[in-house]
N, C-alpha and C. Protein backbone atom coordinates (compact mmCIF):
# COMPACT_ATOMS: atom_id res chain seq x y z
N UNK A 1 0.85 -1.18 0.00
CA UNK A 1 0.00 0.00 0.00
C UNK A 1 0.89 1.25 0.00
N UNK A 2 0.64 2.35 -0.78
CA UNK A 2 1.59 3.40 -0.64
C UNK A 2 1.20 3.97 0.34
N UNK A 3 2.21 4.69 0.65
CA UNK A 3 2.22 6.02 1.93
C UNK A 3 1.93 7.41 1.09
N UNK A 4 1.27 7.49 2.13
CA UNK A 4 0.92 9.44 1.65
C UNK A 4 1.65 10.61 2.60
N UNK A 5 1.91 11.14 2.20
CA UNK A 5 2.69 12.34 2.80
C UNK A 5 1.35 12.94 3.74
N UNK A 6 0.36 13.35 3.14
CA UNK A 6 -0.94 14.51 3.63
C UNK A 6 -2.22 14.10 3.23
N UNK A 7 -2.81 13.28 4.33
CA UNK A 7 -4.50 13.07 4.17
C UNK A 7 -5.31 13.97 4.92
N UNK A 8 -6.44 14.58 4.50
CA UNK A 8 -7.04 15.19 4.42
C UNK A 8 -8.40 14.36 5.40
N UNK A 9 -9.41 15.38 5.60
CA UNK A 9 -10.42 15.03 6.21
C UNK A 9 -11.48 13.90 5.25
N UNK A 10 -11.09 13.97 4.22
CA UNK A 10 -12.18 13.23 3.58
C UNK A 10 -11.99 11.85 3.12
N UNK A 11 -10.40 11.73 4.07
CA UNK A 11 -10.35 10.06 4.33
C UNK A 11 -11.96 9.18 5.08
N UNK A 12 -12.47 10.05 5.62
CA UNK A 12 -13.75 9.34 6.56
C UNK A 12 -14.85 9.47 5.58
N UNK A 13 -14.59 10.03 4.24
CA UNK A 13 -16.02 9.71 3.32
C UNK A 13 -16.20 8.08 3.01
N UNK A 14 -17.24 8.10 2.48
CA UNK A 14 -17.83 6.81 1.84
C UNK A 14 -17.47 7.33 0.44
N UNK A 15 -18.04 8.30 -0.41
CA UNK A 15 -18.14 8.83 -1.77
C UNK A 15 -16.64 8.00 -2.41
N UNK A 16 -16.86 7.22 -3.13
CA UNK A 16 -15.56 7.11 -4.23
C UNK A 16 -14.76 8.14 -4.66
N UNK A 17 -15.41 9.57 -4.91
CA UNK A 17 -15.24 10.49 -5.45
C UNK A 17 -14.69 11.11 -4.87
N UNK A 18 -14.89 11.23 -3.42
CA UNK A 18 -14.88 12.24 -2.64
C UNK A 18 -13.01 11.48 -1.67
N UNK A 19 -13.07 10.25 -1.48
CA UNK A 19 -11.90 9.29 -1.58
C UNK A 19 -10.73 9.64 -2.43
N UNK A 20 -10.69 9.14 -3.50
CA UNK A 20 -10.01 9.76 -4.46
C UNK A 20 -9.11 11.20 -3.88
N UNK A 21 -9.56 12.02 -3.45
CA UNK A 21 -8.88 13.46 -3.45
C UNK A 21 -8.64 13.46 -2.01
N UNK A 22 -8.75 11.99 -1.29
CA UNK A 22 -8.00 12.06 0.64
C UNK A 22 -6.68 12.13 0.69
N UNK A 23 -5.70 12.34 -0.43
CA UNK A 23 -4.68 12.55 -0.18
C UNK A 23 -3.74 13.84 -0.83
N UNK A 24 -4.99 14.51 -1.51
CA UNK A 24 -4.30 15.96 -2.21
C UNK A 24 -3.65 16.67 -1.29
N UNK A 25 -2.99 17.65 -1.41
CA UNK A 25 -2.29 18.40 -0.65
C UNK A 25 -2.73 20.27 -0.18
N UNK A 26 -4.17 19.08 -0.47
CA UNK A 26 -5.05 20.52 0.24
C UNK A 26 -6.38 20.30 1.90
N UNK A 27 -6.33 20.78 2.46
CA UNK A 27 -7.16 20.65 3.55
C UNK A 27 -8.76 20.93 3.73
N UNK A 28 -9.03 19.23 2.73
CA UNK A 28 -10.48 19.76 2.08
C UNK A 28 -11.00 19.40 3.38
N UNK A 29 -12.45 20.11 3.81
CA UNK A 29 -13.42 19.18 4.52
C UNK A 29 -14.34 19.15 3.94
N UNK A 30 -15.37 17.66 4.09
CA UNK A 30 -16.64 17.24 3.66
C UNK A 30 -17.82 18.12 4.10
N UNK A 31 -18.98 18.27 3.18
CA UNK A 31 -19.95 19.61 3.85
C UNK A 31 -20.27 18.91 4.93
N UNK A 32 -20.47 19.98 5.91
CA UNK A 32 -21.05 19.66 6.97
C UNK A 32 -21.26 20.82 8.24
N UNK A 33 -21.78 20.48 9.06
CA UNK A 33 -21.33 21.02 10.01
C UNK A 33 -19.82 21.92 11.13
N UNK A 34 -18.51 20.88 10.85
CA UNK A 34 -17.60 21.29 11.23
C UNK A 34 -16.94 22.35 9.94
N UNK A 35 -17.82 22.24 9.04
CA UNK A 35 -16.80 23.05 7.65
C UNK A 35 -17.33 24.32 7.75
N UNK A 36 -18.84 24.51 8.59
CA UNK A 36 -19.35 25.52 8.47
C UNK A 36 -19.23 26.81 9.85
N UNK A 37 -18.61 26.12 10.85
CA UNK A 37 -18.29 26.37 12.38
C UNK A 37 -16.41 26.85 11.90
N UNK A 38 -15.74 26.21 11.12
CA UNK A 38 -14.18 26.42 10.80
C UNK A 38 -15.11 27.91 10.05
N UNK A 39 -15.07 27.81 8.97
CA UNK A 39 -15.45 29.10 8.19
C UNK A 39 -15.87 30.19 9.27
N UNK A 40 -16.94 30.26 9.89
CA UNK A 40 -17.26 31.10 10.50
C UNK A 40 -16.56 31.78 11.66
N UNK A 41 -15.74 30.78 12.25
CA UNK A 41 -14.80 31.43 13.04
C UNK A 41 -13.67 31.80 12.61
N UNK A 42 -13.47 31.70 11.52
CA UNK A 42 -11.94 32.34 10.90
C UNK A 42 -12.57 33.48 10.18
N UNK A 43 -13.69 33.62 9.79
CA UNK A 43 -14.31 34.59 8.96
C UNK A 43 -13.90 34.26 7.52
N UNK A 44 -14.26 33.14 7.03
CA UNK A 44 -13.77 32.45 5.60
C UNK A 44 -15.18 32.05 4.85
N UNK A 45 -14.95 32.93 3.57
CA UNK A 45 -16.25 32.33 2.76
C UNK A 45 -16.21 30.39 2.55
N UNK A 46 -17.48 30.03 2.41
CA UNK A 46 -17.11 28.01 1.99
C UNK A 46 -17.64 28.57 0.54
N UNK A 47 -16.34 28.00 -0.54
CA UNK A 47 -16.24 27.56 -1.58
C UNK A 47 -17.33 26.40 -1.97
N UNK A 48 -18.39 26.76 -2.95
CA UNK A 48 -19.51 26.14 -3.69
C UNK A 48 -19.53 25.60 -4.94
């Protein structure tokens, strides 16, 4: 199995799709609740 340098939150999806991109080297989170509580307290628009 390879090693990844940087997984992301959306190692805990189900989505195939959403899998796929658990190891980009960006700090996606899945919609939800915690994506919308991070945004708001940093004062950060969520990307649609």
């Amino acid at each position: 199995m390879p090693e990844h340098s940087f997984t992301n939150k959306l190692i805990n999806e189900k989505s195939p799709y959403l899998l796929q991109h658990a190891h980009n080297p960006v700090n996606w989170y899945p919609w939800g609740q915690e994506a919308f509580e991070k945004a708001k307290s940093e004062d950060k628009l969520l990307l649609v």
